[in-house]
Protein backbone atom coordinates (compact mmCIF):
# COMPACT_ATOMS: atom_id res chain seq x y z
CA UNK A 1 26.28 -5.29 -33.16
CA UNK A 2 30.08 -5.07 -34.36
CA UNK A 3 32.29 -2.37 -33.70
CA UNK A 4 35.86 -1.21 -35.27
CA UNK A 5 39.23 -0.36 -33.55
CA UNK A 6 41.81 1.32 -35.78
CA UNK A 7 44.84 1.30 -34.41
CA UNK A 8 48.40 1.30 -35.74
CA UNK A 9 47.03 0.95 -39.28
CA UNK A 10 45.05 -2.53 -38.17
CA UNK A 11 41.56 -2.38 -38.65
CA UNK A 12 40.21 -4.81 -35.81
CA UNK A 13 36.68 -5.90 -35.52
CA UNK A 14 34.43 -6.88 -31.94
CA UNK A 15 31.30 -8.26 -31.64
CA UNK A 16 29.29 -6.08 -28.61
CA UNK A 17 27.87 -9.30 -26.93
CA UNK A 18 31.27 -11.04 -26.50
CA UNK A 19 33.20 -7.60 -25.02
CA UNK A 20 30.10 -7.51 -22.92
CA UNK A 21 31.78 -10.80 -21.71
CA UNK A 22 34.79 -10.23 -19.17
CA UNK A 23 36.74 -13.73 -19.57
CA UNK A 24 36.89 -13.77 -23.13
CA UNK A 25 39.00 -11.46 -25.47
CA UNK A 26 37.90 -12.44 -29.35
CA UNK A 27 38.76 -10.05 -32.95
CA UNK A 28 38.21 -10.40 -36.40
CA UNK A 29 41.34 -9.05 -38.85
CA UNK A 30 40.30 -6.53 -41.96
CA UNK A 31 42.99 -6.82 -44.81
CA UNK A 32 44.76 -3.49 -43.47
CA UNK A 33 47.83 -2.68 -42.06
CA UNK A 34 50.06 -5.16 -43.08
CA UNK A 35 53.21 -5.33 -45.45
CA UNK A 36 51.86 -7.63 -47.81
CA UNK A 37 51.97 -6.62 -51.66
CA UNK A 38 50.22 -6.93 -54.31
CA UNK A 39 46.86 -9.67 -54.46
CA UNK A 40 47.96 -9.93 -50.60
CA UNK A 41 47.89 -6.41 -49.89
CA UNK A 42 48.13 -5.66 -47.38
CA UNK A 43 47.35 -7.60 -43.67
CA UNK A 44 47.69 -11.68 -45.32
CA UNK A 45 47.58 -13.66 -42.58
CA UNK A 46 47.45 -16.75 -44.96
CA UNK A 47 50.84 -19.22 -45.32
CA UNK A 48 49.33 -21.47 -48.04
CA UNK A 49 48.12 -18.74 -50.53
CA UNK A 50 51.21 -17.33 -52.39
CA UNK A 51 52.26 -14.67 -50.42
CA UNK A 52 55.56 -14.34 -48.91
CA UNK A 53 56.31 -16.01 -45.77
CA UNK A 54 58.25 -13.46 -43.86
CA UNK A 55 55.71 -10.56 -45.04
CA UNK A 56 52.85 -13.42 -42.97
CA UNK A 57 54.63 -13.87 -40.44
CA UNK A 58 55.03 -10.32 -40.16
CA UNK A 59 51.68 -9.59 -40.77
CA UNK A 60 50.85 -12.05 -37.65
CA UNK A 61 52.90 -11.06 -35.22
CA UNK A 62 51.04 -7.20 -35.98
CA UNK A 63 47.35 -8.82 -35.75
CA UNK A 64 48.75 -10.85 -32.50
CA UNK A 65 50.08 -8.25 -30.20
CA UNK A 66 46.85 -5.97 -30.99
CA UNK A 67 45.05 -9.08 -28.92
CA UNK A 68 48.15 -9.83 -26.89
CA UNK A 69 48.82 -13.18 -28.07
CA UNK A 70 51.67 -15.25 -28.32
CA UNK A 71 52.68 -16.47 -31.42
CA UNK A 72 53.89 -20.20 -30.77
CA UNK A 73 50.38 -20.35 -28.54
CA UNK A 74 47.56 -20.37 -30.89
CA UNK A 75 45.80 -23.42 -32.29
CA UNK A 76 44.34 -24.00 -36.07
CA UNK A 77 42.49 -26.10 -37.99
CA UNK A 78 43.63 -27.15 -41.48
CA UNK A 79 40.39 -26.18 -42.67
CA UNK A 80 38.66 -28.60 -45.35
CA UNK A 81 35.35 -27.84 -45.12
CA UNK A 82 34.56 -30.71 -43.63
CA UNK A 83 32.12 -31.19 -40.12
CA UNK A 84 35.36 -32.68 -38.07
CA UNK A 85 35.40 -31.12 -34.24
CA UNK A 86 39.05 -31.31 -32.49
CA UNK A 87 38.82 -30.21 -28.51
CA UNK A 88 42.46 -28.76 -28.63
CA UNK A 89 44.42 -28.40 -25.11
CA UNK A 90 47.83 -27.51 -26.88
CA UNK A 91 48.80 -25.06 -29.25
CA UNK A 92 49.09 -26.51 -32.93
CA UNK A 93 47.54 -26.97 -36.55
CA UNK A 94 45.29 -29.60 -36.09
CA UNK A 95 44.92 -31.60 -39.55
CA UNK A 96 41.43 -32.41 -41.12
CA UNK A 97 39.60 -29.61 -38.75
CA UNK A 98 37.20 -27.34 -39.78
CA UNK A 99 36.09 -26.59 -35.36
CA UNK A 100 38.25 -25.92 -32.21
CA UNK A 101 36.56 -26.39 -28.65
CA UNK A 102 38.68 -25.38 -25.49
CA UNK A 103 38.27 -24.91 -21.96
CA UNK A 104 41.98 -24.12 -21.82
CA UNK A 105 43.13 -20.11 -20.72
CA UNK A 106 45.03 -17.95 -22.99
CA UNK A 107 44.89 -20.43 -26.17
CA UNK A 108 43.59 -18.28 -28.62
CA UNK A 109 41.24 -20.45 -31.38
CA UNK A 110 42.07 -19.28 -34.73
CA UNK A 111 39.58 -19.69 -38.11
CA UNK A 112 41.38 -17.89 -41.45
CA UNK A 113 38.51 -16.61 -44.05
CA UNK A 114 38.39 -14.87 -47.26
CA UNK A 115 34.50 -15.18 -48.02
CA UNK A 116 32.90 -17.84 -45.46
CA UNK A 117 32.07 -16.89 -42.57
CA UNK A 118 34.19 -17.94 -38.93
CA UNK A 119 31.91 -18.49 -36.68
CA UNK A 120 32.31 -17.72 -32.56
CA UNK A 121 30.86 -19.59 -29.84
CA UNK A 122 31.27 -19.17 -26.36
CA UNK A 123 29.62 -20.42 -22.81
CA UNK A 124 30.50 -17.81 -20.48
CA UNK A 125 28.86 -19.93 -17.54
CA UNK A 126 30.80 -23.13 -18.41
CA UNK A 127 34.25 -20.93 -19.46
CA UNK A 128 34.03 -22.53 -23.05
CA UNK A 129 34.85 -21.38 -26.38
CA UNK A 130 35.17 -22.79 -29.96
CA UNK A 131 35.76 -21.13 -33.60
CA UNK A 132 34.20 -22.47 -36.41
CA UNK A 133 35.07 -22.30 -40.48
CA UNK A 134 31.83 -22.21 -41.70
CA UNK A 135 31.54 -22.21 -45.60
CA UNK A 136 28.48 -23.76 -47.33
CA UNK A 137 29.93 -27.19 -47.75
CA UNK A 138 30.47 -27.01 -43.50
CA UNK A 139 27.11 -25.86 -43.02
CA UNK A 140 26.01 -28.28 -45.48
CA UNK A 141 27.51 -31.00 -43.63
CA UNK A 142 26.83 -29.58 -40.26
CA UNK A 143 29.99 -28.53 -38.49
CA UNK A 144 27.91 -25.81 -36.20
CA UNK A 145 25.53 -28.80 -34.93
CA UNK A 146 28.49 -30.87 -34.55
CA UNK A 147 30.52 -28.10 -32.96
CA UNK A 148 27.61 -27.33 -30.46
CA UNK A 149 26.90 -31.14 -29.36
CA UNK A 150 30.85 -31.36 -28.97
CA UNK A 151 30.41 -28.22 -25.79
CA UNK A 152 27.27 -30.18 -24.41
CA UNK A 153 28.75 -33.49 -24.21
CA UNK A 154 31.92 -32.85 -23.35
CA UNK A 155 31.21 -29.58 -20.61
CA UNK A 156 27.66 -29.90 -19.76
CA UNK A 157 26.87 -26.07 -22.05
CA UNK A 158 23.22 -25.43 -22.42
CA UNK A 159 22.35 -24.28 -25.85
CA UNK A 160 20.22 -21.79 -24.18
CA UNK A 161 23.50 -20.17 -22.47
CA UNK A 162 25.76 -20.11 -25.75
CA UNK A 163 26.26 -16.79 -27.51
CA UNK A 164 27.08 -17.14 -31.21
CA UNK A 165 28.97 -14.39 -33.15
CA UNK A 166 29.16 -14.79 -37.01
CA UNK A 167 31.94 -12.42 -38.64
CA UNK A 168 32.30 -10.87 -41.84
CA UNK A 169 31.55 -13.19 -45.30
CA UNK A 170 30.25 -13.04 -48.58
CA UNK A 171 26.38 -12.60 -48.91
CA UNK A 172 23.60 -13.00 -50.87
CA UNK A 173 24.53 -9.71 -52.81
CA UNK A 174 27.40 -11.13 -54.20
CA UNK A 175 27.58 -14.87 -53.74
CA UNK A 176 25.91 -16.47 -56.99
CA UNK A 177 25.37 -19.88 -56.86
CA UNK A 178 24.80 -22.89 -59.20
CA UNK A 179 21.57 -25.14 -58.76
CA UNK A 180 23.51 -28.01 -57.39
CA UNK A 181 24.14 -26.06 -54.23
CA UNK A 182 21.37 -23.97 -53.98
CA UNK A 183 19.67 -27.05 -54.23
CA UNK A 184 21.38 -27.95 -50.96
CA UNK A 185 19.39 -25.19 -48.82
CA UNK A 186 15.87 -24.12 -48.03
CA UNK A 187 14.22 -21.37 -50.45
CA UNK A 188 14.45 -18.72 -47.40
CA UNK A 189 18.13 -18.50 -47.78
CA UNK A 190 17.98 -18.89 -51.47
CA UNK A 191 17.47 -15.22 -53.40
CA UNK A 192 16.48 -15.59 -56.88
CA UNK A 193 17.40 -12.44 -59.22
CA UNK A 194 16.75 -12.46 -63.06
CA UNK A 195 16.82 -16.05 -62.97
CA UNK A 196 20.12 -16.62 -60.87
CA UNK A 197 20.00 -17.72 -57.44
CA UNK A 198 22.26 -16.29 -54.79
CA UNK A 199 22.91 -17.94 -51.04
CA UNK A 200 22.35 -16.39 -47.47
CA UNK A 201 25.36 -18.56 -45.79
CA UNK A 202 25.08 -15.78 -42.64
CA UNK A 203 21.08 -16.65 -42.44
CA UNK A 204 21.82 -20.22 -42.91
CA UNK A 205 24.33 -20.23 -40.28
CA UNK A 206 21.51 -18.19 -37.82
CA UNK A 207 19.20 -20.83 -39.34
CA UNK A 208 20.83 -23.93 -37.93
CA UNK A 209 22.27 -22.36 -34.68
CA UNK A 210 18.31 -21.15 -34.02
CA UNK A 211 17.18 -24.85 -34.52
CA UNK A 212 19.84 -26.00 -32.61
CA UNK A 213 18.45 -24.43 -29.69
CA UNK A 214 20.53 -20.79 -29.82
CA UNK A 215 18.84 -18.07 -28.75
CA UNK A 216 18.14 -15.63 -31.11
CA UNK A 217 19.07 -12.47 -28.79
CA UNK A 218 22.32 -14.45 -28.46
CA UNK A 219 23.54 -14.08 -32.19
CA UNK A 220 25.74 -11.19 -33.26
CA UNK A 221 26.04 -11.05 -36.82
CA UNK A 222 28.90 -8.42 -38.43
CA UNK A 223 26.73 -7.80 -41.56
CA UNK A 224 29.75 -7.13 -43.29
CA UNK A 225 29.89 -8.57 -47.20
CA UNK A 226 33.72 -9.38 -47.83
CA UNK A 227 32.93 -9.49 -51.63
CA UNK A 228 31.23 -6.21 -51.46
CA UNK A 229 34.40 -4.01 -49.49
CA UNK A 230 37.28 -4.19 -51.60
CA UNK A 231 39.30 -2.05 -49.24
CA UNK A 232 38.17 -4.05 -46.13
CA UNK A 233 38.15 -7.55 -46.84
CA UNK A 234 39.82 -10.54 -49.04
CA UNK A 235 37.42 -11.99 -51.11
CA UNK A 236 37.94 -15.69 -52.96
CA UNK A 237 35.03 -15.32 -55.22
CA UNK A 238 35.65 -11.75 -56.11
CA UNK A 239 39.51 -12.00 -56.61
CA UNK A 240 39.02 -15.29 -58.89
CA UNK A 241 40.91 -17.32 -55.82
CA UNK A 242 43.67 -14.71 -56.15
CA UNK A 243 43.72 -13.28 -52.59
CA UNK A 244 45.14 -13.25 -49.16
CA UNK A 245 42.70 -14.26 -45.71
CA UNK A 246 41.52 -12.60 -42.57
CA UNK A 247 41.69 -14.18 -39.26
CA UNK A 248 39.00 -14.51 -36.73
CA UNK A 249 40.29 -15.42 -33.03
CA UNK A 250 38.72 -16.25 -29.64
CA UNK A 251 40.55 -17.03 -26.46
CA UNK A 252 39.28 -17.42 -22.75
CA UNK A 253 41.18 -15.24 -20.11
């Protein structure tokens, strides 16, 4: 279950089975609050979409203090939607990454979304956490399989152990797709409607983390449609790419 903090105008969202955990501190940004103007209105924590920098940076530093971070001490991934897994031990933008794994205190993970979903995972027996980007290409090409064999192999996590929060995205409500990718998945994430098909990407990611040995009572989902909630969320598919991104952020303690 997900919860809501408003606070100083930021709308802040925690998943109930990671605050249940005490050495992890984790959010997930709403699109309020901010300075931003315009498509970006108003909490853009986006460089690369248009927007201007200062207002981001801005913007950042806001979203930041709420989870007492440090600014120059967060990692990223460039985010391709690709299946490449970086363990990170230093603070940086890490190119060709869609996955960060660390072991390392107080380096807060960070995954930037405006309709797919970033995706949590954390081993509170091992002290291990990783954030995901997990659009339907990713899934697709298996970045939460690749993510989870990265924490077994490198730190000895047991699927079994791992708890799994998937944040706010687009759903099946909103997110038409073409037969090429619907294609792609099985028919029980596939909703057909007046002969169009529209994707499950939050059931397809609780899918593949099931059959990758997750427990079930381990997955949080935010049930929270980013196409549907105008005044919530950035959307990509229902601003026409137009749009500013959320951030989702994990970081052990």
């Amino acid at each position: 279950m997900f919860s809501r903090v408003h606070i100083d105008g930021l709308t802040v969202y925690h998943s109930s089975l990671l605050k249940s955990c005490k050495n992890v501190c984790h959010g997930f940004s709403a699109r309020t609050g901010g300075i931003s103007r315009n498509e970006f209105h108003s909490l853009n924590l986006g460089f690369s979409v248009g927007d201007d920098e200062d207002n981001v940076l801005y913007n950042r530093q806001k979203f930041y203090r709420h989870l007492q971070m440090q600014p120059d001490r967060t990692a990223e991934g460039e985010q391709v939607h690709g299946n490449r897994v970086q363990i990170v031990e230093n603070p940086g933008v890490f190119r060709g990454t869609d996955a960060l794994v660390t072991v390392k205190k107080r380096l807060p993970l960070i995954i930037k979304t405006a309709d797919c979903a970033a995706v949590i995972l954390f081993d509170s027996g091992q002290s291990v956490v990783a954030a995901v980007h997990a659009g339907w290409r990713s899934v697709n090409r298996d970045i939460l399989e690749n993510t989870i064999q990265v924490m077994v192999d490198s730190y000895h996590c047991q699927q079994a152990d791992i708890i799994a929060v998937i944040g706010p995205s687009i759903h099946p409500c909103c997110y038409e797709v073409q037969e090429d990718v619907r294609n792609l998945f099985p028919g029980n994430v596939v909703i057909q409607r007046d002969s169009k098909y529209y994707l499950d990407v939050p059931g397809a990611i609780r899918m593949r983390l099931i059959a990758r040995g997750i427990n079930s009572d381990h997955i949080d989902d935010s049930g929270l449609c980013t196409a549907c909630e105008e005044d919530l969320f950035f959307s990509y598919r229902r601003d026409r790419g137009q749009t500013g991104r959320m951030m989702a952020t994990a970081y052990l303690i």
